[in-house]
C-alpha atoms as a PDB file:
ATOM      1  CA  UNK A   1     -99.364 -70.652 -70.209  1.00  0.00           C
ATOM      2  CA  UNK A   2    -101.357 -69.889 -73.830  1.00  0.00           C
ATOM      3  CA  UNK A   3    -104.330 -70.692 -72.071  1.00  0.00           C
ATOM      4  CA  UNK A   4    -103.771 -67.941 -69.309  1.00  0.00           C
ATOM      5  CA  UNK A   5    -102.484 -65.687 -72.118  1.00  0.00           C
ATOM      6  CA  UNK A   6    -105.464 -66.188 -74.527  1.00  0.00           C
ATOM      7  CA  UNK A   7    -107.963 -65.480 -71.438  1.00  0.00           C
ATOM      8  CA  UNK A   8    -106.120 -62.403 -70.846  1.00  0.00           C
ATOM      9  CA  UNK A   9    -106.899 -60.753 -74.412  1.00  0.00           C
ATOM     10  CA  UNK A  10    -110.940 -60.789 -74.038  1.00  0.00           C
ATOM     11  CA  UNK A  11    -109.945 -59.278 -70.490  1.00  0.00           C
ATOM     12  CA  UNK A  12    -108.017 -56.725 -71.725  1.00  0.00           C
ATOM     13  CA  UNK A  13    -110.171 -55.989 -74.734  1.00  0.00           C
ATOM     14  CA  UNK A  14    -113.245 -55.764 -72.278  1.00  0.00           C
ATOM     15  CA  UNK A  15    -111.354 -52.967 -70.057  1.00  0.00           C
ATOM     16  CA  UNK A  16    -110.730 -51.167 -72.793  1.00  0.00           C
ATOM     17  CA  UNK A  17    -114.645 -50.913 -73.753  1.00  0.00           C
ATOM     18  CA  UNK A  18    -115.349 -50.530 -69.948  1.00  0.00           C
ATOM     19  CA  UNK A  19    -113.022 -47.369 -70.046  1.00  0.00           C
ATOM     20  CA  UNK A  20    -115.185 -45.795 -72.497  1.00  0.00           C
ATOM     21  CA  UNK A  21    -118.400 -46.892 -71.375  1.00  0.00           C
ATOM     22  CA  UNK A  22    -117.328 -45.469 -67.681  1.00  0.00           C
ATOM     23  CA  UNK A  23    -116.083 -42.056 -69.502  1.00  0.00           C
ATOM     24  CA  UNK A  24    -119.209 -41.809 -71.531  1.00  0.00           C
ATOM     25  CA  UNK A  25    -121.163 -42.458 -68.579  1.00  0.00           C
ATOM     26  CA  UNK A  26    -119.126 -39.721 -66.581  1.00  0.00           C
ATOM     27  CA  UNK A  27    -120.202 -36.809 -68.718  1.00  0.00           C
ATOM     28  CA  UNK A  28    -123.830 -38.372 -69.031  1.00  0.00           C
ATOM     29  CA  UNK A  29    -124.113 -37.980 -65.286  1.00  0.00           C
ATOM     30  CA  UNK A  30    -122.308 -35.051 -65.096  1.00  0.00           C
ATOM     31  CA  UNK A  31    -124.971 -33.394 -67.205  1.00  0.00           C
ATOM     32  CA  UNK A  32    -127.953 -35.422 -65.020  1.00  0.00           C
ATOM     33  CA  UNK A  33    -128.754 -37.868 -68.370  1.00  0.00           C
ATOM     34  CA  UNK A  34    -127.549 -41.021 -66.727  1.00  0.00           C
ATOM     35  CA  UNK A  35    -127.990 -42.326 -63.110  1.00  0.00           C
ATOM     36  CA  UNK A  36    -125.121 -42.440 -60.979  1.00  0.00           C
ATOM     37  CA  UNK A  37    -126.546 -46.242 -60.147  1.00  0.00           C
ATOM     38  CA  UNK A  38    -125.609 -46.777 -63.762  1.00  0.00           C
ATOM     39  CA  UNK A  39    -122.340 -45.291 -63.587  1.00  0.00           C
ATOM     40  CA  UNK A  40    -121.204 -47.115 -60.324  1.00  0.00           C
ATOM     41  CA  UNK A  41    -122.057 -50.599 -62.036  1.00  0.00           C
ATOM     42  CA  UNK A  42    -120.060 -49.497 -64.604  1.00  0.00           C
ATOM     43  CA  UNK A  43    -116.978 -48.764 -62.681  1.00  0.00           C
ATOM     44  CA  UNK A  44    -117.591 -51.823 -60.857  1.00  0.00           C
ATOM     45  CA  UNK A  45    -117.656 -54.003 -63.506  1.00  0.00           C
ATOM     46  CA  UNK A  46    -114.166 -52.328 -64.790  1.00  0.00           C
ATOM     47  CA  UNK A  47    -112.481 -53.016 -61.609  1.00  0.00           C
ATOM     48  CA  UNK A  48    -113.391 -55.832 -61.556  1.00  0.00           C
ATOM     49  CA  UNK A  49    -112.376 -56.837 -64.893  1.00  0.00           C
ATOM     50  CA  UNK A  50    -108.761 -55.202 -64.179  1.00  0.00           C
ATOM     51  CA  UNK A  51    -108.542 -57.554 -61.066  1.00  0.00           C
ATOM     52  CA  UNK A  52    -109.762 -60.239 -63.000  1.00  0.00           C
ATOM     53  CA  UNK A  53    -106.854 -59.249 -65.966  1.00  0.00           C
ATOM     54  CA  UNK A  54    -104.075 -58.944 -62.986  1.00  0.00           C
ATOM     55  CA  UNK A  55    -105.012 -61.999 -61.957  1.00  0.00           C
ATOM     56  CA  UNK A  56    -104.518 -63.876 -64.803  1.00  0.00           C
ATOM     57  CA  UNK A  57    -101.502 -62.079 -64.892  1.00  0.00           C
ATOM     58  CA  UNK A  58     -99.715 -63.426 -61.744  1.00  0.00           C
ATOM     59  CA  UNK A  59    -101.088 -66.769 -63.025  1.00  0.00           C
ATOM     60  CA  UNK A  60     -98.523 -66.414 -66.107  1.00  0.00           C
ATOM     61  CA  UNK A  61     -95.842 -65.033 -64.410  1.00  0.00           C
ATOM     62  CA  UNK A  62     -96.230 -68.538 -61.770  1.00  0.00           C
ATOM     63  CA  UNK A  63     -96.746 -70.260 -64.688  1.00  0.00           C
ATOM     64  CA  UNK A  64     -93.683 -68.926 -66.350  1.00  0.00           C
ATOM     65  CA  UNK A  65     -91.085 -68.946 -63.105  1.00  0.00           C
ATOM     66  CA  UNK A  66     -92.573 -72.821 -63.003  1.00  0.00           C
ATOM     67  CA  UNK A  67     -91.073 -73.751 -66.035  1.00  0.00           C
ATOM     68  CA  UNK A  68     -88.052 -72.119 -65.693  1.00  0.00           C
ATOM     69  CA  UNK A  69     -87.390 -74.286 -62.269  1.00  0.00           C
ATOM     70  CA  UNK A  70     -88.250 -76.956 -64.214  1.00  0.00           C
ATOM     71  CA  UNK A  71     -87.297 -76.974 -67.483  1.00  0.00           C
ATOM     72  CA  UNK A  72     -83.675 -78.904 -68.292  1.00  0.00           C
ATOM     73  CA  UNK A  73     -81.151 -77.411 -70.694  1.00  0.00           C
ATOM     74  CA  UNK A  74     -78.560 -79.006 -72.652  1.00  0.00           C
ATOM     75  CA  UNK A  75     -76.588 -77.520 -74.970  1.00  0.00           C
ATOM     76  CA  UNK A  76     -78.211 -77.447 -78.701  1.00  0.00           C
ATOM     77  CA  UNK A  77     -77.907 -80.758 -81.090  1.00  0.00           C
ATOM     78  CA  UNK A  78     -77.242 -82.720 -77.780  1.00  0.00           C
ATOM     79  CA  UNK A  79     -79.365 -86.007 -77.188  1.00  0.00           C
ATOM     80  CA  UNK A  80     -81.038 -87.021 -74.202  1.00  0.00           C
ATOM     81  CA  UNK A  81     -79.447 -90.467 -73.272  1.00  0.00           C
ATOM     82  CA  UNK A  82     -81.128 -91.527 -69.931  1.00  0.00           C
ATOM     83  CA  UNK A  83     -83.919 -90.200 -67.973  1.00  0.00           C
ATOM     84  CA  UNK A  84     -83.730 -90.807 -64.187  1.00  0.00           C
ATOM     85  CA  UNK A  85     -87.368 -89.397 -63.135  1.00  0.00           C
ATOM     86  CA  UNK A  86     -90.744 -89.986 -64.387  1.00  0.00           C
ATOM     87  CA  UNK A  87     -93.228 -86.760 -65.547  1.00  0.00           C
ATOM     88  CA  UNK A  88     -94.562 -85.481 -61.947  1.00  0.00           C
ATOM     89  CA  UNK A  89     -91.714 -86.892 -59.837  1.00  0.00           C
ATOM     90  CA  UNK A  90     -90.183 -84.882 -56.876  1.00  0.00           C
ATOM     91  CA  UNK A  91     -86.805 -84.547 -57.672  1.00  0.00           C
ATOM     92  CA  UNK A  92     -83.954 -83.684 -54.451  1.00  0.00           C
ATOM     93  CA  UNK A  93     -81.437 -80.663 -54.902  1.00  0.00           C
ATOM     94  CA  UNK A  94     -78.023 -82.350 -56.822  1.00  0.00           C
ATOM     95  CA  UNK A  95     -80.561 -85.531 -57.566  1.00  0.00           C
ATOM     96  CA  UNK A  96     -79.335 -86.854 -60.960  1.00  0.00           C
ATOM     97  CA  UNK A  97     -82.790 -86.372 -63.389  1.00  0.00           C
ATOM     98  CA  UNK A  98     -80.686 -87.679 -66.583  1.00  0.00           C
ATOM     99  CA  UNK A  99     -77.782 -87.690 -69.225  1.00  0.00           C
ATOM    100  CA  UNK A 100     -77.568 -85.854 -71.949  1.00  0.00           C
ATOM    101  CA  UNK A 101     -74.552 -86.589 -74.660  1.00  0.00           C
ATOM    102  CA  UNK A 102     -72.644 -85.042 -77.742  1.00  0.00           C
ATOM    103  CA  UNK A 103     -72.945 -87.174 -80.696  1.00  0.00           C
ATOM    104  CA  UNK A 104     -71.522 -84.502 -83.036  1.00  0.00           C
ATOM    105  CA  UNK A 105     -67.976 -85.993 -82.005  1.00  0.00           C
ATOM    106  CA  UNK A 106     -66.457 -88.953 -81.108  1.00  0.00           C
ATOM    107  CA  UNK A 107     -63.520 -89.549 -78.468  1.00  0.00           C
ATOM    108  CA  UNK A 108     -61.535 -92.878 -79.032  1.00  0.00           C
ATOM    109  CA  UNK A 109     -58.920 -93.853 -76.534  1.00  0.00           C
ATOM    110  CA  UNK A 110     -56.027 -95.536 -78.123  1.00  0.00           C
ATOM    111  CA  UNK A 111     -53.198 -96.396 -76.002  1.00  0.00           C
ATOM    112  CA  UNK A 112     -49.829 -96.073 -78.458  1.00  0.00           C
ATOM    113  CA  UNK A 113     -46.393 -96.484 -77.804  1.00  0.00           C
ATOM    114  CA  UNK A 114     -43.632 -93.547 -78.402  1.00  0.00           C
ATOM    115  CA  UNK A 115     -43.289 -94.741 -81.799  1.00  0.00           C
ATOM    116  CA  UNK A 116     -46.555 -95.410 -82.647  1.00  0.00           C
ATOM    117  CA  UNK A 117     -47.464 -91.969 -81.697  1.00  0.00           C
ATOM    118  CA  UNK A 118     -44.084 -89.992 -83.303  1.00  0.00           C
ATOM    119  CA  UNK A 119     -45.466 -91.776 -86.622  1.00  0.00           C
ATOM    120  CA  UNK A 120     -49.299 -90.399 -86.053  1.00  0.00           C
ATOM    121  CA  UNK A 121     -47.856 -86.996 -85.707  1.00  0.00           C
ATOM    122  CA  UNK A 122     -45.443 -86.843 -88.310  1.00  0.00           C
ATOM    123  CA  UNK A 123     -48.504 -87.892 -90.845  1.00  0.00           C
ATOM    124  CA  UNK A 124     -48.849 -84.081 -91.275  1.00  0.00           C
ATOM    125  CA  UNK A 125     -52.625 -83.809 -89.540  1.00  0.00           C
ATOM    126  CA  UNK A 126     -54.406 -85.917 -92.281  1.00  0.00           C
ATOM    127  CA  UNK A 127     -55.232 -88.649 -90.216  1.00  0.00           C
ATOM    128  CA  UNK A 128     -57.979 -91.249 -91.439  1.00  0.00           C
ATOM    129  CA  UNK A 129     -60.003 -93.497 -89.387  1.00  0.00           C
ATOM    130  CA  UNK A 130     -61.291 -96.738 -90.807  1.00  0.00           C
ATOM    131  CA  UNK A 131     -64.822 -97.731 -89.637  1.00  0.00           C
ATOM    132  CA  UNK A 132     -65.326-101.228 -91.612  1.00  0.00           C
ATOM    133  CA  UNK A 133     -69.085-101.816 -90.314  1.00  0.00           C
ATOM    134  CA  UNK A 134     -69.982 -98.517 -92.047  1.00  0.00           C
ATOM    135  CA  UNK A 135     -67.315 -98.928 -95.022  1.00  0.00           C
ATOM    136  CA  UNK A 136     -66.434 -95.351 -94.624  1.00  0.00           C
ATOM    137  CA  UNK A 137     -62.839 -93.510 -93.715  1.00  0.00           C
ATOM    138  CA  UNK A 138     -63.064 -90.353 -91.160  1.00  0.00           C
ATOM    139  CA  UNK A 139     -61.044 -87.452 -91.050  1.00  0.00           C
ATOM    140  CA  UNK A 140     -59.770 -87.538 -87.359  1.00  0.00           C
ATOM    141  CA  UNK A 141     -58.145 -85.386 -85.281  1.00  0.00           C
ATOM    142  CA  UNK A 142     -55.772 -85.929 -81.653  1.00  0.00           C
ATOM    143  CA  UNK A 143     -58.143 -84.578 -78.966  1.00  0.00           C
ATOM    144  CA  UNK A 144     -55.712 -84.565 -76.161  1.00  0.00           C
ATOM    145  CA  UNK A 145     -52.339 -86.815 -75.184  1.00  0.00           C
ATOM    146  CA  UNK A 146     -52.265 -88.672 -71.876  1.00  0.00           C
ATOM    147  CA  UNK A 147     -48.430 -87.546 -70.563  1.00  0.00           C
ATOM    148  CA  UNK A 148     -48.771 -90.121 -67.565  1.00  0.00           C
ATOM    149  CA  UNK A 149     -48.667 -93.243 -69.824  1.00  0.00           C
ATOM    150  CA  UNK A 150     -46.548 -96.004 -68.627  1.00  0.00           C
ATOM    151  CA  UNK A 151     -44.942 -97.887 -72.120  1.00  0.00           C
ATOM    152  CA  UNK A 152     -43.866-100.871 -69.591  1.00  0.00           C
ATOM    153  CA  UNK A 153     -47.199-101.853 -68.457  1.00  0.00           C
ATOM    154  CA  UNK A 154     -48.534-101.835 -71.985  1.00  0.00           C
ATOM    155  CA  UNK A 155     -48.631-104.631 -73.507  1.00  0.00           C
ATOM    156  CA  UNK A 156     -49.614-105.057 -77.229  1.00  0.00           C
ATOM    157  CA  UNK A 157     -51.851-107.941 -77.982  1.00  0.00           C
END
């Protein structure tokens, strides 16, 4: 797409001198100091440097709808975790092409009994997380509560 873009500026830059040349050539021929051979090469060459400029053109604008039908967003400081598809591989409408995760925060299940969970709440919020292998303690949070847990099919081990 910077290729098509950069090609476009000589274009451009070309019309513009073509514009001139054409009007100078205009009132040269007007005034019978210029052939009208001269004039119609002119304008010739201009058109056909405006076609050439709308062409390159279209070729952006194809270029640019391409890459928005292809391009895959995830949300920003997400990681890509798994890539389904190879570069150049057709890809089928609702085909999985990857995963993409949130590393920013970290969801732990823990399955706790009435009590265990009364005395988490009652800590007053400042909850601490111990993670030995990185000798570090996190401040933690409760995401979300599971209502539907059964406390006779737990058992503790």
């Amino acid at each position: 797409m910077a290729a098509t873009h950069t090609a476009a500026e000589p274009v451009a830059t070309q019309i513009a001198h073509d514009e001139r040349e054409v009007k100078r050539y205009t009132k040269l021929a007007r005034q019978n100091n210029a052939s009208a051979s001269q004039l119609d090469t002119l304008e010739q060459t201009l058109r056909d440097n405006r076609h050439e400029l709308r062409v390159l053109e279209v070729k952006e604008k194809v270029l640019q709808e391409r890459l928005v039908r292809t391009f895959i967003r995830a949300p920003a400081g997400w990681w890509i975790t798994d890539r389904s598809l190879e570069p150049g591989q057709w890809v089928n409408n609702g085909e999985k092409v990857g995963e993409a995760a949130d590393f920013s925060k970290l969801i732990v299940p823990f399955a706790l009994t009435p009590e265990q969970y009364a005395a988490l709440t009652d800590s007053g919020g400042d909850i601490r997380l111990n993670l030995p292998d990185l000798e570090q303690h996190v401040a933690v949070s409760v995401y979300r509560t599971n209502p539907g847990f059964d406390p006779i099919r737990w058992y503790p081990p």
